[in-house]
N, C-alpha and C. Protein backbone atom coordinates (compact mmCIF):
# COMPACT_ATOMS: atom_id res chain seq x y z
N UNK A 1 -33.39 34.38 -1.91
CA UNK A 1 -34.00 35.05 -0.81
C UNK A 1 -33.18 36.26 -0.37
N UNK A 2 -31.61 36.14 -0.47
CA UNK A 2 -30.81 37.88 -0.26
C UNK A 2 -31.45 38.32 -1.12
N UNK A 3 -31.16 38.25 -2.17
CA UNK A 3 -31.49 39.25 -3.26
C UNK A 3 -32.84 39.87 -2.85
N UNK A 4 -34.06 39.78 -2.39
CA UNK A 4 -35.35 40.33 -2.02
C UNK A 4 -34.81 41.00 -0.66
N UNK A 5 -34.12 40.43 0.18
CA UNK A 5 -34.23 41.15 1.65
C UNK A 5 -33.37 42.70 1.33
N UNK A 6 -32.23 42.48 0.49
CA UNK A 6 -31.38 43.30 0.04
C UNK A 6 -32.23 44.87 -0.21
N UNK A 7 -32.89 44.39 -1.18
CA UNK A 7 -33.96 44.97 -2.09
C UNK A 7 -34.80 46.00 -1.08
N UNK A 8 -34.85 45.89 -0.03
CA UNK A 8 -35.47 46.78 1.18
C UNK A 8 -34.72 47.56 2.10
N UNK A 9 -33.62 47.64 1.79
CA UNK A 9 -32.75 47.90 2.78
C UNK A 9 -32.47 49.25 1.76
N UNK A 10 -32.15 50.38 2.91
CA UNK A 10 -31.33 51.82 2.44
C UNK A 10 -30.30 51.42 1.21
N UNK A 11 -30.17 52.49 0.59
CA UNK A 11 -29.01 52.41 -0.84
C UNK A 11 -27.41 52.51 0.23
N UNK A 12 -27.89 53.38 1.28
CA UNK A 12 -26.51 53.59 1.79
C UNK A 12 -26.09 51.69 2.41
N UNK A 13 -26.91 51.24 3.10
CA UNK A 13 -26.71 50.09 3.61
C UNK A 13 -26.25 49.01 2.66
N UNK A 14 -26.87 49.00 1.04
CA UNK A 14 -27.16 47.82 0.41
C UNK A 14 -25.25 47.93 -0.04
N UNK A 15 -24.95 49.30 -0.59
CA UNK A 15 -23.41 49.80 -1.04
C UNK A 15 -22.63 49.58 -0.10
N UNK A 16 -22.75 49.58 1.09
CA UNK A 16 -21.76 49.00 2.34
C UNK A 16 -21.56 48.02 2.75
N UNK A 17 -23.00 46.77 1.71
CA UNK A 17 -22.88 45.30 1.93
C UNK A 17 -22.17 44.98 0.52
N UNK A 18 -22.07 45.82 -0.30
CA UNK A 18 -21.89 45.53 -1.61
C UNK A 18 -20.39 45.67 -1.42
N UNK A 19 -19.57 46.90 -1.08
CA UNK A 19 -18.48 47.03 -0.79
C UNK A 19 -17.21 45.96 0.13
N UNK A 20 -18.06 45.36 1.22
CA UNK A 20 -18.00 44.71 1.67
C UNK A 20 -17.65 42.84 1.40
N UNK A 21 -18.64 42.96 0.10
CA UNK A 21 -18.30 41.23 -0.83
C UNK A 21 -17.26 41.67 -1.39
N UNK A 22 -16.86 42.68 -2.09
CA UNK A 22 -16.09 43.17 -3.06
C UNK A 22 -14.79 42.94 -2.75
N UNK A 23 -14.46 43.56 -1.10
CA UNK A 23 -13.46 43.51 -0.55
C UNK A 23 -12.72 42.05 -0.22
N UNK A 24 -13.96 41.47 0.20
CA UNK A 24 -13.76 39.64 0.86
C UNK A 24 -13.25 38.40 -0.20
N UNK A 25 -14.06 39.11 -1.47
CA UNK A 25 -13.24 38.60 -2.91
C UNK A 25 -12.22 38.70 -3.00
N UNK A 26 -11.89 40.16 -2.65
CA UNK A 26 -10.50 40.70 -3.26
C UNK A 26 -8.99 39.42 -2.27
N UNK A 27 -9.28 39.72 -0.93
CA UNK A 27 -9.19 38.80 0.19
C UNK A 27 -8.49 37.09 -0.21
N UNK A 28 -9.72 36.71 -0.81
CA UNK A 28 -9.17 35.52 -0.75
C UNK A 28 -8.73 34.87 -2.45
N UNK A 29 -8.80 35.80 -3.07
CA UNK A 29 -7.87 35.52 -4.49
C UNK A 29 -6.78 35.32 -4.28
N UNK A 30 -6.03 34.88 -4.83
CA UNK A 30 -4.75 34.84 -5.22
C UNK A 30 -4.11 35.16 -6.50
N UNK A 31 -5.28 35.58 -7.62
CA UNK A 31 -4.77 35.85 -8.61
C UNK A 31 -4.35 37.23 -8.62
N UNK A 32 -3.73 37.56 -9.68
CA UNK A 32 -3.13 39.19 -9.73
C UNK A 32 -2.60 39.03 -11.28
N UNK A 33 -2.71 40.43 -11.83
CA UNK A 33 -1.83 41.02 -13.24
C UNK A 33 -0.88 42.00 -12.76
N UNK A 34 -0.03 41.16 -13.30
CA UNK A 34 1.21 42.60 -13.82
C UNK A 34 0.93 43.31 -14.94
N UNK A 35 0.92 44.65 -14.85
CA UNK A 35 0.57 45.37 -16.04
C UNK A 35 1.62 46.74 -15.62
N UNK A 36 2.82 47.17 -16.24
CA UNK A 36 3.32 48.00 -16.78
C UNK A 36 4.10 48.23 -14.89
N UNK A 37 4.31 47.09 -14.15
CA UNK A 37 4.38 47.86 -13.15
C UNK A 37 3.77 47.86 -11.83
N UNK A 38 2.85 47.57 -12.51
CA UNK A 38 1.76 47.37 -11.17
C UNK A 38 0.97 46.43 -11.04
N UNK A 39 0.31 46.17 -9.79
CA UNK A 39 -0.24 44.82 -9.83
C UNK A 39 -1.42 44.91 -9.40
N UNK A 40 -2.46 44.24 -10.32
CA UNK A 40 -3.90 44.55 -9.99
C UNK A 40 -4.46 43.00 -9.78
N UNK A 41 -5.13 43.39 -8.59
CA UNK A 41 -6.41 41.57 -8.10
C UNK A 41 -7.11 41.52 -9.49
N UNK A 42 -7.01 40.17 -9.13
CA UNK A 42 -8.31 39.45 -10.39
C UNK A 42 -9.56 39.08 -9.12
N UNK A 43 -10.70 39.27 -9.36
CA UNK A 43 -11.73 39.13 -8.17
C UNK A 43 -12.13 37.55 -8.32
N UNK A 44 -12.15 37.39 -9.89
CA UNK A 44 -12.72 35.92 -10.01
C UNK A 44 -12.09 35.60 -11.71
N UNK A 45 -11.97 34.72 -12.07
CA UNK A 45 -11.63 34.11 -13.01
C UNK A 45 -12.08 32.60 -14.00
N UNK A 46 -12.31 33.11 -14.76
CA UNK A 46 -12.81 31.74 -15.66
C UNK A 46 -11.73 31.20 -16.86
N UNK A 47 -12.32 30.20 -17.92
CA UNK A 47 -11.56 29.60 -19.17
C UNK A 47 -11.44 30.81 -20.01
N UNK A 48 -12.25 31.71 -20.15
CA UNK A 48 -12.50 32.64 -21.59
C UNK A 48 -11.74 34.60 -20.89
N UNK A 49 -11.61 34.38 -19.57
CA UNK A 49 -11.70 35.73 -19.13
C UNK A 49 -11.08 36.03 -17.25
N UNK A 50 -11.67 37.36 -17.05
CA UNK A 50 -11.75 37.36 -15.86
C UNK A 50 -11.95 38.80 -14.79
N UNK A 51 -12.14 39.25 -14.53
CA UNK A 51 -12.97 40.36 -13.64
C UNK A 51 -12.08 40.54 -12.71
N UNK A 52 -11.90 42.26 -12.17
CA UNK A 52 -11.05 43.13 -11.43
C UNK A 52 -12.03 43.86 -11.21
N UNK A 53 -11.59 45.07 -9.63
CA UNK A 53 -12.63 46.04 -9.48
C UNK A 53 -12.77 47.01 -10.32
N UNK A 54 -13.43 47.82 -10.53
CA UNK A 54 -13.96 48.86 -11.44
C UNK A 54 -12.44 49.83 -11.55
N UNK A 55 -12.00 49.91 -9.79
CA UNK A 55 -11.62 51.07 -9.69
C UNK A 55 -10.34 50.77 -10.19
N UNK A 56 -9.53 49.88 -9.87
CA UNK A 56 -7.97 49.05 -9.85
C UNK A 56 -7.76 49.10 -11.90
N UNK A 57 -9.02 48.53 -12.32
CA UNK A 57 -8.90 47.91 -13.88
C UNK A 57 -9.40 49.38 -14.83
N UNK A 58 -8.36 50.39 -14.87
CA UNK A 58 -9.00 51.15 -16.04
C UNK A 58 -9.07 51.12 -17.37
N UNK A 59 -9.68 50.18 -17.82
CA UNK A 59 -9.61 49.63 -19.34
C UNK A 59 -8.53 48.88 -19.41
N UNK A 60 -7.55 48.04 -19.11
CA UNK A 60 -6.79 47.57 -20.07
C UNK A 60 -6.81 47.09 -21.28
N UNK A 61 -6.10 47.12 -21.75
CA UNK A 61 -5.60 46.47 -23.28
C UNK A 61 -4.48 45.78 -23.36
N UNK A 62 -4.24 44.78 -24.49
CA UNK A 62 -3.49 44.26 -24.59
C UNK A 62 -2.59 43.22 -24.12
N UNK A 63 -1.23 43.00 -24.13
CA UNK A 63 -0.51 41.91 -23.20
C UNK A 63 -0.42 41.71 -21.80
N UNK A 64 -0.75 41.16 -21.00
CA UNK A 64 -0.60 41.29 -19.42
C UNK A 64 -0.11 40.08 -18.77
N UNK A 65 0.16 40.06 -17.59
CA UNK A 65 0.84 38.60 -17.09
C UNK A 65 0.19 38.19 -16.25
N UNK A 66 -0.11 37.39 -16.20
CA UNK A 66 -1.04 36.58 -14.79
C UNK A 66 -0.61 35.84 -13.96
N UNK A 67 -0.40 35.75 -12.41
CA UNK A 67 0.03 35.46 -11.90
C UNK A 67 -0.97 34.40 -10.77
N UNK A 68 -0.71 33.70 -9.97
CA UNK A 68 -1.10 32.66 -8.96
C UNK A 68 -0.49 32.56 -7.67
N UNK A 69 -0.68 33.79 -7.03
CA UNK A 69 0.25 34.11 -5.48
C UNK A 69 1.92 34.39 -5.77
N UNK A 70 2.54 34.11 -6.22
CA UNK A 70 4.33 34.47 -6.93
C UNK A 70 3.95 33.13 -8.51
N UNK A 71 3.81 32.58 -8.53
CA UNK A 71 3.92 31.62 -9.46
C UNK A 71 3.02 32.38 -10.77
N UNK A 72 4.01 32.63 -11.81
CA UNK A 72 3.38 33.29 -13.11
C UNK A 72 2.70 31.76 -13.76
N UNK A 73 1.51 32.11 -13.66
CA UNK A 73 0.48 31.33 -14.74
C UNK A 73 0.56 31.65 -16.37
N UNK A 74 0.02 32.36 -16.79
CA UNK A 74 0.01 32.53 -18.01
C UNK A 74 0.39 34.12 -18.28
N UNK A 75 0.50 34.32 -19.96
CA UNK A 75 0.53 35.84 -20.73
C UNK A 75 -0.73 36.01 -21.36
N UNK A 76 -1.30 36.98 -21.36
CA UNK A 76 -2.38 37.38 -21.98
C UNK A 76 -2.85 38.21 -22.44
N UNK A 77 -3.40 38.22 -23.85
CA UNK A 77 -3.88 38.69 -24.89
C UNK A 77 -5.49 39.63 -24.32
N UNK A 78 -5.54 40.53 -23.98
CA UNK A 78 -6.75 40.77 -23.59
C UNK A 78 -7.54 42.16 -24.29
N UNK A 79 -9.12 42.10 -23.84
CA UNK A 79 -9.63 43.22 -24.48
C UNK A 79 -10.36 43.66 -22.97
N UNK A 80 -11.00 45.06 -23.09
CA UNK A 80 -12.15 45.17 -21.97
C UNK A 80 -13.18 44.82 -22.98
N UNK A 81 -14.50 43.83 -21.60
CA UNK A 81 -15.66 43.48 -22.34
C UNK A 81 -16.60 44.33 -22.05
N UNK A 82 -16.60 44.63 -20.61
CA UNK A 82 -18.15 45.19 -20.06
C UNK A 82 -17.33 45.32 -18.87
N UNK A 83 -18.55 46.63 -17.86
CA UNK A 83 -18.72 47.10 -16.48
C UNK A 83 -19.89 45.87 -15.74
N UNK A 84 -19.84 45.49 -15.19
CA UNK A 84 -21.13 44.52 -14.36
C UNK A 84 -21.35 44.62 -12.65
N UNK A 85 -22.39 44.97 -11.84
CA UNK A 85 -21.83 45.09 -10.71
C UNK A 85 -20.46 45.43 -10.06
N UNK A 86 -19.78 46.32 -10.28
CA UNK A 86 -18.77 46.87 -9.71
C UNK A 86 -17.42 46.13 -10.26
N UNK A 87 -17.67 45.72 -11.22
CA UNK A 87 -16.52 44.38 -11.95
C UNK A 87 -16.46 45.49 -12.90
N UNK A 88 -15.17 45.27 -13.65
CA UNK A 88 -14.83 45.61 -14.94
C UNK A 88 -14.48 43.97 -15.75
N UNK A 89 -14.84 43.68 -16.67
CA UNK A 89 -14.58 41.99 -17.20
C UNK A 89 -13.96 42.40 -18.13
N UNK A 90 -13.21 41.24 -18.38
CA UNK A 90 -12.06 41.32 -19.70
C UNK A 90 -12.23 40.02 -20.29
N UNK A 91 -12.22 39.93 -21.36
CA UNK A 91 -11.90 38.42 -22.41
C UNK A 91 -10.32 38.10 -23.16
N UNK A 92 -10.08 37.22 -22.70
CA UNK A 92 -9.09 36.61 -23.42
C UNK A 92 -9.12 36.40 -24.85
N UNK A 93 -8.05 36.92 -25.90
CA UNK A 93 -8.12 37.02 -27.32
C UNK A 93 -7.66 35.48 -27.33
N UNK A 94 -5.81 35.61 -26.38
CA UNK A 94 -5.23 34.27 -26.24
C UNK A 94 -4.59 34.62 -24.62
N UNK A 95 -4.66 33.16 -24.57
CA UNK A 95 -3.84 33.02 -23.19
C UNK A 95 -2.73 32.27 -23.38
N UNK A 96 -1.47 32.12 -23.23
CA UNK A 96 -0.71 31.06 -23.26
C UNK A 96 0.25 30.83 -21.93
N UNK A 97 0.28 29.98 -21.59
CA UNK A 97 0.79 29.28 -20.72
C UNK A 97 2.11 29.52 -20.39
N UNK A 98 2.69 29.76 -19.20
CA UNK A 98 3.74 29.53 -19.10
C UNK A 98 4.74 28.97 -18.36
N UNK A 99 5.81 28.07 -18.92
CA UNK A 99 6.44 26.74 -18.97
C UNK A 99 8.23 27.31 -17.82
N UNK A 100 8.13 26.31 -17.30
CA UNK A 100 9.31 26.67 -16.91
C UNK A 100 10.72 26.33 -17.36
N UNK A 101 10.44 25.86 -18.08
CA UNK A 101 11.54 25.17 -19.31
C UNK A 101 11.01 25.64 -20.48
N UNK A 102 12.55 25.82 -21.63
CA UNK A 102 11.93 26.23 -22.95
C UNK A 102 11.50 24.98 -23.60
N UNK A 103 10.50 25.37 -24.82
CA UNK A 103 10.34 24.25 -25.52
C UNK A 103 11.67 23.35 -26.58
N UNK A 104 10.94 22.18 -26.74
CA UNK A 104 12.07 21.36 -27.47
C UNK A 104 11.65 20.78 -28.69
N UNK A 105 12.48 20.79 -29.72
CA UNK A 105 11.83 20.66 -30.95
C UNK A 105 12.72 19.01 -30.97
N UNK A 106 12.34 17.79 -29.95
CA UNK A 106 12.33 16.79 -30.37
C UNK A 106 11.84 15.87 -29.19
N UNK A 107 11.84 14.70 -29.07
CA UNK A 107 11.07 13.74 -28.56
C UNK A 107 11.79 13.58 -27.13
N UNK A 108 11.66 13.69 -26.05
CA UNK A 108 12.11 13.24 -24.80
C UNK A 108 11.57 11.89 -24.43
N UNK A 109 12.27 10.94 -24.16
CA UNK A 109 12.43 9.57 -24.17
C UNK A 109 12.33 9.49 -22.37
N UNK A 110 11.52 8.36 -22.17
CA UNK A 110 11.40 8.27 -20.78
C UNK A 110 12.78 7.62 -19.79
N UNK A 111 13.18 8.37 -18.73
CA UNK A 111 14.22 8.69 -18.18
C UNK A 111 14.33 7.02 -17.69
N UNK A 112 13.87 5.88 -17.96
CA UNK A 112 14.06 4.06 -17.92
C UNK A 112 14.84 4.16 -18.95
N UNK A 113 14.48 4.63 -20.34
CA UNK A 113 14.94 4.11 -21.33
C UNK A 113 16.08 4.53 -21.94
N UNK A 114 16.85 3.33 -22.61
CA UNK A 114 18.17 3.27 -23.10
C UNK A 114 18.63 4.41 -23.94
N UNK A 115 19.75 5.44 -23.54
CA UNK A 115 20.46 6.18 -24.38
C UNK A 115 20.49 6.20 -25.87
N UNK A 116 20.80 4.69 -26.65
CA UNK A 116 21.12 4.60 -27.60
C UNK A 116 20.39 3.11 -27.80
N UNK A 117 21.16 2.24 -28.76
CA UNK A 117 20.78 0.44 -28.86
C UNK A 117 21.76 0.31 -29.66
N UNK A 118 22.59 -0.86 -29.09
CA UNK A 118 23.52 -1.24 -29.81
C UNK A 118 24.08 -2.59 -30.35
N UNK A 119 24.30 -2.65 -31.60
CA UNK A 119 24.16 -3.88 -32.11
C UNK A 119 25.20 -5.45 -31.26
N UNK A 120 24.21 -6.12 -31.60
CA UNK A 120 24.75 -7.53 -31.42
C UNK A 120 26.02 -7.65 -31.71
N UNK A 121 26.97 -8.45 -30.76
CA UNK A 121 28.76 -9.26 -31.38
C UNK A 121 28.08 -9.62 -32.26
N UNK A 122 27.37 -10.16 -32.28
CA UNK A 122 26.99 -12.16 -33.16
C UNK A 122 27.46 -12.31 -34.49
C-alpha cells in the first residue's frame, strides 16, 4: 500500500522520502569497510554480498575489510554487481573470516583432559 500512495506524490517529495530511508539505514548499521583508508557504511548485508550508498561506494574492487562497530568481521574478495535504488551492490568472490588467534596445524585437547598418560608401576 506505500508503494501506490508514494506513486502520487511530487518527484521532489517521493526523493526526500527516499533520502530520508537511506539516511535511517545508514543510522542504524553497524557495518562498515575499510578500503585504502577510509571507511564506508554497508546499508544492508547478506551471505553472498552487500550494498553501500551510490555516492560513498565508487566501484570498488577487490580486497576490503569488514568490520562490525570496531570488531573486524571478515576480508573480502569483492566485485561491483549492479546500481539498484540508490544502492551500489557488491558480491562476494570470497569472504574469509577473521580469527583472533592464528591457526594451528594440530588437535587442541579439551582443557579437563590429561597432558600426557602414563604408564602403570605394575
Amino acid at each position: 500500500m506505500e508503494g501506490q500512495v508514494i506513486e502520487y506524490l511530487p518527484d521532489s517529495v517521493r526523493e526526500g522520502i527516499e533520502q530520508a530511508r537511506r539516511k535511517a539505514e545508514r543510522r542504524k548499521s553497524r557495518l562498515r569497510l575499510e578500503v585504502d583508508g577510509r571507511t564506508i557504511r554497508v546499508l544492508r548485508s547478506w551471505s553472498t554480498g552487500f550494498a553501500v550508498a551510490v555516492e560513498e561506494g565508487d566501484h570498488l574492487r577487490g580486497l576490503v575489510d569488514l568490520y562490525d562497530g570496531a570488531r573486524h568481521v571478515s576480508q573480502c574478495l569483492i566485485m561491483t554487481s549492479r546500481d539498484e535504488g540508490g544502492e551500489r551492490i557488491y558480491e562476494f568472490k570470497r569472504a574469509t573470516a577473521v580469527h583472533d588467534q592464528p591457526p594451528v596445524d594440530f588437535e587442541r585437547l579439551a582443557p579437563e583432559a590429561p597432558g600426557g598418560l602414563l604408564p602403570s608401576p605394575d
